[in-house]
Every structure is written in C-alpha cells, then in structure tokens.
N, C-alpha and C. Protein backbone atom coordinates (compact mmCIF):
# COMPACT_ATOMS: atom_id res chain seq x y z
N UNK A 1 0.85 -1.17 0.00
CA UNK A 1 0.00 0.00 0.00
C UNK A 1 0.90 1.23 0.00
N UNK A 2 0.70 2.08 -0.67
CA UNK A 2 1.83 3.13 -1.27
C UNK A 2 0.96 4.78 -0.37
N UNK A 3 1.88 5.15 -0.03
CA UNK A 3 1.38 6.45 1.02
C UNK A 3 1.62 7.68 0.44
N UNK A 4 0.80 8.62 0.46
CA UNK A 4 0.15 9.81 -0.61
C UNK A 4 1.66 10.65 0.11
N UNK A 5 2.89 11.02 -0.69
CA UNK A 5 3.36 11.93 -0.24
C UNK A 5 3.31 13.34 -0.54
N UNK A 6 2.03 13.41 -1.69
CA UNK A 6 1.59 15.11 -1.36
C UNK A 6 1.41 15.52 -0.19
N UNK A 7 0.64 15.12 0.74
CA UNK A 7 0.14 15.69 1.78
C UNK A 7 1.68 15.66 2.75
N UNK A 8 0.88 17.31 3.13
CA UNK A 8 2.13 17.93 4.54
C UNK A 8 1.55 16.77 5.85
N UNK A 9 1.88 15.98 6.60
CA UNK A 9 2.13 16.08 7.85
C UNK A 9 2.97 16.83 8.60
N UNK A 10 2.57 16.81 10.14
CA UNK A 10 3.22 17.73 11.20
C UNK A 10 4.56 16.49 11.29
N UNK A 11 5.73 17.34 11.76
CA UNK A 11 6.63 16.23 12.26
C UNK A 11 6.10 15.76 13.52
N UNK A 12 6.69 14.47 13.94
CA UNK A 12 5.85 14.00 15.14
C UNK A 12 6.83 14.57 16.54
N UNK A 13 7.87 15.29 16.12
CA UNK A 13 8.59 15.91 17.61
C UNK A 13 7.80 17.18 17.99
N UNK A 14 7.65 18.19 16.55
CA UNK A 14 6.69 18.62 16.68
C UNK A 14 4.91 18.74 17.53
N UNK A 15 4.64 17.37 16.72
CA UNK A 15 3.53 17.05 17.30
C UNK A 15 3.30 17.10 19.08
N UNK A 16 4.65 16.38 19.38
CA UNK A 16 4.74 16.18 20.85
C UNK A 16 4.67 16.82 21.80
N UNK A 17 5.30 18.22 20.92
CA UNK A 17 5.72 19.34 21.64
C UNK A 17 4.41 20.30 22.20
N UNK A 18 3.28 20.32 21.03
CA UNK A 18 1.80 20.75 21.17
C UNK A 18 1.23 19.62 21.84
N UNK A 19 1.18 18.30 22.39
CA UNK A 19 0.86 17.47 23.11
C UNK A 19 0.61 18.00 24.11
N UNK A 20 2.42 17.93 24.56
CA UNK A 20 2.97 18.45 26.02
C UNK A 20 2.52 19.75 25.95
N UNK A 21 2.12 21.03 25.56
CA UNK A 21 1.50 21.74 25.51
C UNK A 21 -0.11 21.93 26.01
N UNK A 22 -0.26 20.96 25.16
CA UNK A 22 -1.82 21.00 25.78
C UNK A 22 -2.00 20.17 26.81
N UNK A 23 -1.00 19.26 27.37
CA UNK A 23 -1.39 18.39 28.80
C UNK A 23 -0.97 20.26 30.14
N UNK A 24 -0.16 20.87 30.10
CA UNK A 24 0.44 22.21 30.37
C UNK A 24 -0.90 22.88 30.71
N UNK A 25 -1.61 23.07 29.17
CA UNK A 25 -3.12 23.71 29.57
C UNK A 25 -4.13 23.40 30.45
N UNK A 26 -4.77 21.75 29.99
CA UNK A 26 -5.15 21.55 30.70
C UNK A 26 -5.03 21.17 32.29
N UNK A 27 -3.53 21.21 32.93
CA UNK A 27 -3.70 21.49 33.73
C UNK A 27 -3.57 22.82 34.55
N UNK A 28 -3.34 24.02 33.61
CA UNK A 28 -3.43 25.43 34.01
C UNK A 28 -5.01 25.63 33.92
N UNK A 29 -5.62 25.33 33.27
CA UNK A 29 -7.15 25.59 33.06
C UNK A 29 -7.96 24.99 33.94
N UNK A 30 -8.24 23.38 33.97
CA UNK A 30 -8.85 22.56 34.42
C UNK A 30 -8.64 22.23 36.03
N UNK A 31 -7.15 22.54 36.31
CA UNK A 31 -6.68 21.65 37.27
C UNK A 31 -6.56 19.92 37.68
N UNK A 32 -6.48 19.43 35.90
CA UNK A 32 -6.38 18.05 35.89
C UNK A 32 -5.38 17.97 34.50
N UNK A 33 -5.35 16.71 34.39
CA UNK A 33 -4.85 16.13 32.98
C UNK A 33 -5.07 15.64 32.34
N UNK A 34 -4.78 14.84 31.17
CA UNK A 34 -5.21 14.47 30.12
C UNK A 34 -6.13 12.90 30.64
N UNK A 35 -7.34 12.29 29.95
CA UNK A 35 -7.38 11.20 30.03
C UNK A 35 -8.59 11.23 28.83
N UNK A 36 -8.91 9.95 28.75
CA UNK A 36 -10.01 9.31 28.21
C UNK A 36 -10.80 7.94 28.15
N UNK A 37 -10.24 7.39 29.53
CA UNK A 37 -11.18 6.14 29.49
C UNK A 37 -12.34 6.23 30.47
N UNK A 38 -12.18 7.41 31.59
CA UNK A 38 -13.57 7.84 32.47
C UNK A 38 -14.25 8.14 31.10
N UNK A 39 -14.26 8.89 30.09
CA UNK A 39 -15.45 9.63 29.41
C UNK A 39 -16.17 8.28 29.24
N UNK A 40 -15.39 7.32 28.38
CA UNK A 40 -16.36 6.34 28.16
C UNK A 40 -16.69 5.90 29.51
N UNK A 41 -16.26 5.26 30.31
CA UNK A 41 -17.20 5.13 31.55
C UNK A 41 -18.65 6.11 32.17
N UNK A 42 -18.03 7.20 31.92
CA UNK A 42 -19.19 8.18 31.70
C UNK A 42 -20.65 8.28 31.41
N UNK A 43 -20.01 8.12 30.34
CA UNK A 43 -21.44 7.99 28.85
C UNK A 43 -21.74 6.97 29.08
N UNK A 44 -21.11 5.76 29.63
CA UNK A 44 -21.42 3.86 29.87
C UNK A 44 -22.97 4.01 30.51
N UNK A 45 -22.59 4.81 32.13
CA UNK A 45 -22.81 4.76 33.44
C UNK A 45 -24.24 5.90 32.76
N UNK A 46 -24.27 6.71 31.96
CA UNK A 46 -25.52 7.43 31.64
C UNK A 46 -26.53 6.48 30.40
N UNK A 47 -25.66 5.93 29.75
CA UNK A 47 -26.34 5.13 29.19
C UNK A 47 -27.49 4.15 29.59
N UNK A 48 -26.95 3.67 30.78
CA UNK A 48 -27.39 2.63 31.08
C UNK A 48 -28.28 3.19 31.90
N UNK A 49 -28.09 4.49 33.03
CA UNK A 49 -29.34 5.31 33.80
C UNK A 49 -30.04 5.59 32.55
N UNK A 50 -30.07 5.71 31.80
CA UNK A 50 -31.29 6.04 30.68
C UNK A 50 -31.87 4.83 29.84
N UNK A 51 -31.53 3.95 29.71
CA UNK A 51 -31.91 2.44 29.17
C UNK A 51 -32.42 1.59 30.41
N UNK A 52 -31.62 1.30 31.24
CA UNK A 52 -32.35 0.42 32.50
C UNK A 52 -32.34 1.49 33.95
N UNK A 53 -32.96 2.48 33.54
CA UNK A 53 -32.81 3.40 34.83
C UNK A 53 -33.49 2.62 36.61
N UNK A 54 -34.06 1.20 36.79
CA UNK A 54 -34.15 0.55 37.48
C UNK A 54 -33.06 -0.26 38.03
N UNK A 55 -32.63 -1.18 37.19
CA UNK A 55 -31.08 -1.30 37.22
C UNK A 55 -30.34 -1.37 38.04
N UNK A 56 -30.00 0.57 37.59
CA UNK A 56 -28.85 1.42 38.13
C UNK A 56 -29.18 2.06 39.29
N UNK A 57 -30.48 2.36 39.52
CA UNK A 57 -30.89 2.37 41.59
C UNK A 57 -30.62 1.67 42.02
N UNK A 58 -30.84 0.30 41.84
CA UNK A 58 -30.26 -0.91 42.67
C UNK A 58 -28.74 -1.53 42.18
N UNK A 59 -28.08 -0.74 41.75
CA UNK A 59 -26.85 -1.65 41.69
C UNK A 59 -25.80 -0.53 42.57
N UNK A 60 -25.09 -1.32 43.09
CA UNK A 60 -24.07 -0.78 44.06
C UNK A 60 -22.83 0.27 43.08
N UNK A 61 -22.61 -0.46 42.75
CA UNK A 61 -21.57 0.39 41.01
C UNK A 61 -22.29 2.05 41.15
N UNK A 62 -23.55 1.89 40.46
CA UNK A 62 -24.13 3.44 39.59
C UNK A 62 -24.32 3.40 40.76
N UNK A 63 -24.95 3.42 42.08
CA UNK A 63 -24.96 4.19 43.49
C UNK A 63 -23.55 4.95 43.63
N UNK A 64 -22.80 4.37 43.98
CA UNK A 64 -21.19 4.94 44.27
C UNK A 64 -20.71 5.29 43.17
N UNK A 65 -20.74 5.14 41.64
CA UNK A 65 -20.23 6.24 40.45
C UNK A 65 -21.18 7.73 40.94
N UNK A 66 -22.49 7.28 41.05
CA UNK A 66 -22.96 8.77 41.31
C UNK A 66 -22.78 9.59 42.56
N UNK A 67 -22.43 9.04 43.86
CA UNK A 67 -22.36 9.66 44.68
C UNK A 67 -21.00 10.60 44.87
N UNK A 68 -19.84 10.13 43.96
CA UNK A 68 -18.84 10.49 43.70
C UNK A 68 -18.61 11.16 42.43
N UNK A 69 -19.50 11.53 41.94
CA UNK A 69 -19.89 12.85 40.25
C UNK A 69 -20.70 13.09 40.66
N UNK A 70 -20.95 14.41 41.67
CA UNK A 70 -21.81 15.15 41.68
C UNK A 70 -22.27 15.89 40.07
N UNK A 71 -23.74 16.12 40.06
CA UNK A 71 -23.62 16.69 38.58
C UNK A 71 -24.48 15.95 37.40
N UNK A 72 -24.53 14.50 37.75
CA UNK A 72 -24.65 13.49 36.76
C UNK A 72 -23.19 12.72 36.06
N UNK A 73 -23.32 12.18 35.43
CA UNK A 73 -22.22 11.28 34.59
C UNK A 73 -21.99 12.29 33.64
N UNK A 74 -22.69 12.63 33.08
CA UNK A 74 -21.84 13.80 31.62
C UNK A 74 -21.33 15.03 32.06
N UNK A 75 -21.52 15.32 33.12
CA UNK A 75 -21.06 16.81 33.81
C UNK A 75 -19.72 16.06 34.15
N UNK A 76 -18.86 16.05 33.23
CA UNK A 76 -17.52 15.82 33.56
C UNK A 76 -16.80 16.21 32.36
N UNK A 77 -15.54 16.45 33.35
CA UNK A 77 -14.53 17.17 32.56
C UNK A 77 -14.03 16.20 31.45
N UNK A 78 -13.82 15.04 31.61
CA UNK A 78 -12.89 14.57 30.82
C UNK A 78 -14.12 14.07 29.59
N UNK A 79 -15.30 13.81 29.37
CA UNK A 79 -16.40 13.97 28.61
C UNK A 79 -16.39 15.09 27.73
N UNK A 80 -16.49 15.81 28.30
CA UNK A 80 -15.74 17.56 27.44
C UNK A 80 -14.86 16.96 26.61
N UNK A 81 -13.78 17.34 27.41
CA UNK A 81 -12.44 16.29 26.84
C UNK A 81 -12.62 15.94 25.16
N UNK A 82 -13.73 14.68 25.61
CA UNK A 82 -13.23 13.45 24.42
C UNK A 82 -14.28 13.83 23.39
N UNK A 83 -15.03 15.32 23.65
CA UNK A 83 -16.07 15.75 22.78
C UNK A 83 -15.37 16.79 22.02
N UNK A 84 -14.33 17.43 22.12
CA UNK A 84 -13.48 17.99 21.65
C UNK A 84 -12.47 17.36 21.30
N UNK A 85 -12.08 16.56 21.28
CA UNK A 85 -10.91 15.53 20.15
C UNK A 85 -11.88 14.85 19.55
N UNK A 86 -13.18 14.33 19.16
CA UNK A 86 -13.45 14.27 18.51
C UNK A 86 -14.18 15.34 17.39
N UNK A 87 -14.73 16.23 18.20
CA UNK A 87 -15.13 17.10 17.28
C UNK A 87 -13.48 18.32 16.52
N UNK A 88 -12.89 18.10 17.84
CA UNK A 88 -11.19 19.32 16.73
C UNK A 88 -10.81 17.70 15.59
N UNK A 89 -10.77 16.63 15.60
CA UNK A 89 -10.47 15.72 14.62
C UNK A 89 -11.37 15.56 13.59
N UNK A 90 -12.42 16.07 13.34
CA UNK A 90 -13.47 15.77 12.02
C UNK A 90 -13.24 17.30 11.69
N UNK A 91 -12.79 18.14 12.26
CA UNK A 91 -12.87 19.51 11.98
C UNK A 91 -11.05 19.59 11.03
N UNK A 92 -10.24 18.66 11.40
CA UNK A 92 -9.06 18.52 10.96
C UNK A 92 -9.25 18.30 9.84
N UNK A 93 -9.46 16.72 9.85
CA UNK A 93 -9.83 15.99 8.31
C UNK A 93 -10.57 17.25 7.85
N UNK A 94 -11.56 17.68 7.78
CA UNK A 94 -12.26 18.02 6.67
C UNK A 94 -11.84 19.41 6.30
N UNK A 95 -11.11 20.12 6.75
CA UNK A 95 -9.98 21.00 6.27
C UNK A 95 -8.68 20.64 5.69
N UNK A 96 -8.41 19.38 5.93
CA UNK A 96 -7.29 18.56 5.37
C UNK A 96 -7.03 17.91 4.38
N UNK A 97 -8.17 17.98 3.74
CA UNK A 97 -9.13 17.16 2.93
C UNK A 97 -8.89 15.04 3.18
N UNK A 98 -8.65 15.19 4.29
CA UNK A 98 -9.00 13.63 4.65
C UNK A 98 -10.19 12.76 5.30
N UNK A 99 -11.22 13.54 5.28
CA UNK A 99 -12.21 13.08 5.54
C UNK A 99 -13.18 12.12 4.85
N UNK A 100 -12.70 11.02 5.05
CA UNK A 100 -13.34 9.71 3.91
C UNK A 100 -13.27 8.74 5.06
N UNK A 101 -14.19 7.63 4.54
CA UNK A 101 -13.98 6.22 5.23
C UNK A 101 -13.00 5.49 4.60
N UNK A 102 -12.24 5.16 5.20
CA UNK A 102 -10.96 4.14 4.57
C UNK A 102 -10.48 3.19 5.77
N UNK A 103 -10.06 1.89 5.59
CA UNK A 103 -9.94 1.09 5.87
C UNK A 103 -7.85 0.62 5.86
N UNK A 104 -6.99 1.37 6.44
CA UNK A 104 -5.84 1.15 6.60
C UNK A 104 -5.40 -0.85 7.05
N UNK A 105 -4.61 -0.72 6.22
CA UNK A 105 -4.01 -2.89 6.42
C UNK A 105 -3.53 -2.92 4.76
N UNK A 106 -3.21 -4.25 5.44
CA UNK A 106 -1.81 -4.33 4.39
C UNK A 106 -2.23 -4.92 3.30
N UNK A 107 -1.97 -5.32 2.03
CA UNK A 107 -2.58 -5.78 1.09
C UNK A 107 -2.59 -7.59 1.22
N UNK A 108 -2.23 -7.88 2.22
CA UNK A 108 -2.25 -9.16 2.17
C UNK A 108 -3.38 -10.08 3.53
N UNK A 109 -4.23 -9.13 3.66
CA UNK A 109 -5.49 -9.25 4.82
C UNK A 109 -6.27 -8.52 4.16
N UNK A 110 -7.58 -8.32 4.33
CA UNK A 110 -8.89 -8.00 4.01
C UNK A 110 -9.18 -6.91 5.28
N UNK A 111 -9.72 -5.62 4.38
CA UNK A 111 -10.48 -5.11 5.42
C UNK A 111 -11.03 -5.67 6.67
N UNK A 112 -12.25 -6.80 6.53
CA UNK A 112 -12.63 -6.88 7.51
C UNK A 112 -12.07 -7.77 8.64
N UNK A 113 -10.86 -8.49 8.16
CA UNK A 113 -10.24 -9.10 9.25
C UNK A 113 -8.75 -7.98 9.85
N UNK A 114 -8.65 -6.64 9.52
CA UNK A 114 -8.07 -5.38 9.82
C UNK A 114 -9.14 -5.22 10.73
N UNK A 115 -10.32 -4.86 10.43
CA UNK A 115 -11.64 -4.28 11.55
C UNK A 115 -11.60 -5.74 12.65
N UNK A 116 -11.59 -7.18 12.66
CA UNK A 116 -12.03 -7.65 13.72
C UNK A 116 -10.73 -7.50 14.57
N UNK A 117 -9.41 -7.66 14.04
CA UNK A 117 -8.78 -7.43 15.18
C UNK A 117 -8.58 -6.10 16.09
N UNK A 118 -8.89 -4.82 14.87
CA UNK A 118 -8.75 -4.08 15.77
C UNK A 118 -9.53 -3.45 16.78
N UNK A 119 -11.15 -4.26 16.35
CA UNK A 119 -12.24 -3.99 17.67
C UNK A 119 -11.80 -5.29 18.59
N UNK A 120 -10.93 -6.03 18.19
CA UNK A 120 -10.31 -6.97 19.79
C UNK A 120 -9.76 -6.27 20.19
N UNK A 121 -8.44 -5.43 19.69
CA UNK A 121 -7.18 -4.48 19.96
C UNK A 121 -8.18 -3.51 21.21
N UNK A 122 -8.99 -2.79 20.28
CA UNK A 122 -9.84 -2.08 21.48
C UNK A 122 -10.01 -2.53 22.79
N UNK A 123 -10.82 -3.38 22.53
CA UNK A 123 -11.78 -3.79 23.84
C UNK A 123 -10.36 -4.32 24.71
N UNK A 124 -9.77 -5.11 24.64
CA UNK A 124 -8.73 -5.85 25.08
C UNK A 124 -7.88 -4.18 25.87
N UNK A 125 -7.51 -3.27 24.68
CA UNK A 125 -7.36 -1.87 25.75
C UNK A 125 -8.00 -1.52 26.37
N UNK A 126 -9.47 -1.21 25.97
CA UNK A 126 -10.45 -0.88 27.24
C UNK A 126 -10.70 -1.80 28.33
N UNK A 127 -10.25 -2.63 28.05
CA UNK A 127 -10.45 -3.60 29.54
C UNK A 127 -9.01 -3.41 30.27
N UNK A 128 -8.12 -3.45 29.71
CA UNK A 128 -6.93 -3.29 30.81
C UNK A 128 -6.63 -1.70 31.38
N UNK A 129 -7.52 -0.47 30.48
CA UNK A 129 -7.32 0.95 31.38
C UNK A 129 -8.29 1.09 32.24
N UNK A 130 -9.17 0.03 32.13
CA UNK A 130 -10.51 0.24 33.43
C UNK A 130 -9.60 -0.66 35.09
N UNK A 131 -8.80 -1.88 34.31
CA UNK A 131 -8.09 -2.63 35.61
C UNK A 131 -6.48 -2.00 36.32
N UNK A 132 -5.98 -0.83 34.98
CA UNK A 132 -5.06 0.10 35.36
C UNK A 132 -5.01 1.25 35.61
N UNK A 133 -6.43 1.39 35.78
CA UNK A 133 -7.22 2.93 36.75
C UNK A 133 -6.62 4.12 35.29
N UNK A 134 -7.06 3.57 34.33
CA UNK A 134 -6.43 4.85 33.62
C UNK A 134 -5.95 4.37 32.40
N UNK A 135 -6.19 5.21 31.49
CA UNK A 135 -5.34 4.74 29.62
C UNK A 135 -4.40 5.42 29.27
N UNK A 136 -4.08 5.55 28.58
CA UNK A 136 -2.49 5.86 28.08
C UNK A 136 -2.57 6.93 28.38
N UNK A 137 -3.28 8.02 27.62
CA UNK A 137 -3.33 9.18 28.25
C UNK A 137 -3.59 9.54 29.29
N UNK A 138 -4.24 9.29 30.22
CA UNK A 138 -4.54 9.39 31.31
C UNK A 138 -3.77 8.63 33.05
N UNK A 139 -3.45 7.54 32.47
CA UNK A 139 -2.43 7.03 33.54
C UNK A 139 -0.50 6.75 33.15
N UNK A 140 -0.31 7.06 31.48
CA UNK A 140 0.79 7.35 31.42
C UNK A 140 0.96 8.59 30.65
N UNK A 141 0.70 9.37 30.32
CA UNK A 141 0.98 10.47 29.86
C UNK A 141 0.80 11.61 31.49
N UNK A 142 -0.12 11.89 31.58
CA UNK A 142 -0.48 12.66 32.88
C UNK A 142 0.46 11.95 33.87
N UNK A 143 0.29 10.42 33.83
CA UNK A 143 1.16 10.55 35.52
C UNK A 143 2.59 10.70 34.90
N UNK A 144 3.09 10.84 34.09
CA UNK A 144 5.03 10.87 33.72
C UNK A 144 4.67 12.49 33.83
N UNK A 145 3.79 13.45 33.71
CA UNK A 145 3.85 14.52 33.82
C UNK A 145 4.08 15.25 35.22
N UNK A 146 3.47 14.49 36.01
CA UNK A 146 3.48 14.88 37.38
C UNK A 146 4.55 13.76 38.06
N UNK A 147 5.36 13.26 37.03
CA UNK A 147 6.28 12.75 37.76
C UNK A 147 6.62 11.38 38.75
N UNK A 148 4.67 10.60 38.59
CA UNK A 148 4.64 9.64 39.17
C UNK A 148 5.07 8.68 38.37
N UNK A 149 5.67 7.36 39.18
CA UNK A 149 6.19 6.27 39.27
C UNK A 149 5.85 5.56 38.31
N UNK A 150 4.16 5.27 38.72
CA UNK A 150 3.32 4.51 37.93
C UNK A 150 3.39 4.96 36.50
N UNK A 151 3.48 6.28 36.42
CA UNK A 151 2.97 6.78 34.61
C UNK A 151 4.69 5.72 34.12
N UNK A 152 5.57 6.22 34.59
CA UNK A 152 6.70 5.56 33.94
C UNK A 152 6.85 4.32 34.06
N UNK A 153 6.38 3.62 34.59
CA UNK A 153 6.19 2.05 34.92
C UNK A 153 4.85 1.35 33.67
N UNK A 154 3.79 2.49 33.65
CA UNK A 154 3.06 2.25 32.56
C UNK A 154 3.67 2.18 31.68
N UNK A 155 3.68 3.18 31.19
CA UNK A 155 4.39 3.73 29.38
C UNK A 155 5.23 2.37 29.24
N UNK A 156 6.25 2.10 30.50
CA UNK A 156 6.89 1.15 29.90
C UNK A 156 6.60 -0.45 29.62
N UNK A 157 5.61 -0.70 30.25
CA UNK A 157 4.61 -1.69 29.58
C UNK A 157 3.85 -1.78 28.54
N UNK A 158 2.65 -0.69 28.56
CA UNK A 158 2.43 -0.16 27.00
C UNK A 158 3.00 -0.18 26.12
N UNK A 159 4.80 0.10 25.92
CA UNK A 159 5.60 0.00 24.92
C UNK A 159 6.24 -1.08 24.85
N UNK A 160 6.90 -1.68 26.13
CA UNK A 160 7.50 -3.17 26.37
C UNK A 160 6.18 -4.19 25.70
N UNK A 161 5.11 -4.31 25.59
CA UNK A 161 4.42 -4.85 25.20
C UNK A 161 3.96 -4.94 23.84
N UNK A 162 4.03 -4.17 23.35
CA UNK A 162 3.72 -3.47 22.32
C UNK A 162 5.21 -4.29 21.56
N UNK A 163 6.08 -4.15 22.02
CA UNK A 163 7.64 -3.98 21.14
C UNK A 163 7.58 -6.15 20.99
N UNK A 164 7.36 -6.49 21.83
CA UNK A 164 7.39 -7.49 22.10
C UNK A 164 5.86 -8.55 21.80
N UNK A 165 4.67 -7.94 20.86
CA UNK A 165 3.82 -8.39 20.51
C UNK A 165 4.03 -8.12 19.11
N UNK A 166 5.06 -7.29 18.57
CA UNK A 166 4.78 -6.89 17.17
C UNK A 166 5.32 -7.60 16.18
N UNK A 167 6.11 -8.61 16.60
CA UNK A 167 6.24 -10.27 15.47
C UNK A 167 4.79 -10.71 15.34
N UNK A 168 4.01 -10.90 16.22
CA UNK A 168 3.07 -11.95 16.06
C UNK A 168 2.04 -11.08 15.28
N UNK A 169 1.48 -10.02 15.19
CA UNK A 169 0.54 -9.07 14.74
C UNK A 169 1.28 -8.10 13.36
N UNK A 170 2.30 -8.13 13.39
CA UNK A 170 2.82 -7.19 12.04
C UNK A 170 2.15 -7.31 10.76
N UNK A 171 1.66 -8.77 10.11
CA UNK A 171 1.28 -9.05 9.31
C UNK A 171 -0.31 -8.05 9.09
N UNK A 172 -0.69 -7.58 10.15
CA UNK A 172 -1.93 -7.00 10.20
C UNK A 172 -1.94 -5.57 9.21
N UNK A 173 -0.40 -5.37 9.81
CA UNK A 173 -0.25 -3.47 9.31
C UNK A 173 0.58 -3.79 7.45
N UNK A 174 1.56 -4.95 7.49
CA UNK A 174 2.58 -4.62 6.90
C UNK A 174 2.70 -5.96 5.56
C-alpha cells in the first residue's frame, strides 16, 4: 500500500511538543490532565441510567459512580475532553481534505479481518485501562507529567508490550 506523499504532515517531535503543551493547559485551566477512558465510563454509566434506569438504583456500582460525580455522569470534565478531540479531529480531516472512510491494512489481509482485530485491539485496551485505573493518556501520559512512578512504569509496559507483541501481529499493518 503506497502512502500519498503530497500531503504535509506535522513532524511527530513537533507534534509532541503541542501534546505536552496541551497536557500544560489543561492542567493550568482545568486543574487536571489528560485522560479518556472515564469519558467512556461516563457515557457507559448514563447510558445505562437512561436504558435500564431501574437497574442502576439498585446496583451498588451506579450508586457509588454517582455519589462520587456530583452533577450526573456527563457533567464531567474529561467527557468535554473526548467531545473535543473528537469534534477538533473531524474539523481537521475536513480541512485537510482527509475526511473519507478508509480502511488502513496491508494488502495481504482483508479489510474486515483489519476491523475484527482491531475492535479486539480495542476492547482488550479498554479492559486493561478500566483494571489500570487509567489509559495511556490518562495514567501514562499525565502521571510521567506529574512525575509519578506509575505513569513511567506504565508507558513502559504499554511500549514493552507493544515492542514485544509486534512479530506476532505485524502481518496486520505490513
């Protein structure tokens, strides 16, 4: 698969640099940092008060998520958050002119076996930032910012893992 080198990308040191920038903001603004696996918990935990709103009175979980978010579930910051990276990212593309559905993998796999692994890839992440109190952004980006232990103990699993899964999965991208 041959990659369009008309188009400008940002360099990615660059990129990093407006990262670390905006983790800077948001915690000059907000008084927090970056994350995004509460939002989806968020929206989960409202979902479900609005689909089985019986349920979620009687379950111990949505008792203690709500008693601890004053506000409701969407009155949260990091919901904001992930409503603005998605909405500044469709606002990108379509000034970028990359706004299409396309299906990235290598010519030797099929779209849709690119899509099943990478809704495993997902979920398989969303299940380990709900059991590591936090996702990349949020428990290693933010905590290496503030200097904790854990963010650098993350990252280096996230990547030790990553470095060390990518024989068995390469065929997916390459």
């Amino acid at each position: 698969m041959s990659t369009d080198k008309s188009r400008k990308y940002w360099n990615p040191y660059v990129g990093g640099i407006f990262l670390g920038l905006v983790l800077v903001a948001a915690f000059f603004f907000s008084g927090r940092g970056l994350g995004a696996s509460g939002a989806v918990k968020s929206v989960t935990v409202a979902a479900v008060e609005t689909v089985a709103p019986e349920y979620a009175e009687n379950s111990a979980f949505y008792q203690n998520y709500n008693a601890s978010h004053k506000g409701g579930p969407l009155n949260n910051w990091l919901v904001l958050e992930m409503l603005g990276v998605l909405v500044g990212g469709f606002i990108s593309g379509a000034l970028s002119g990359r706004l299409k559905f396309k299906v990235e993998h290598s010519p030797k796999i099929t779209s849709r076996r690119r899509i099943i692994f990478a809704v495993i890839g997902g979920i398989l992440f969303g299940f380990g930032s709900q059991m590591g109190r936090g996702c990349t952004s949020g428990s290693a980006l933010t905590g290496m910012a503030v200097m904790s232990v854990g963010g650098f103990v993350t990252m280096a699993f996230i990547f030790g893992t990553a470095f060390g899964l990518a024989y068995f999965f390469r065929k997916l991208w390459i």
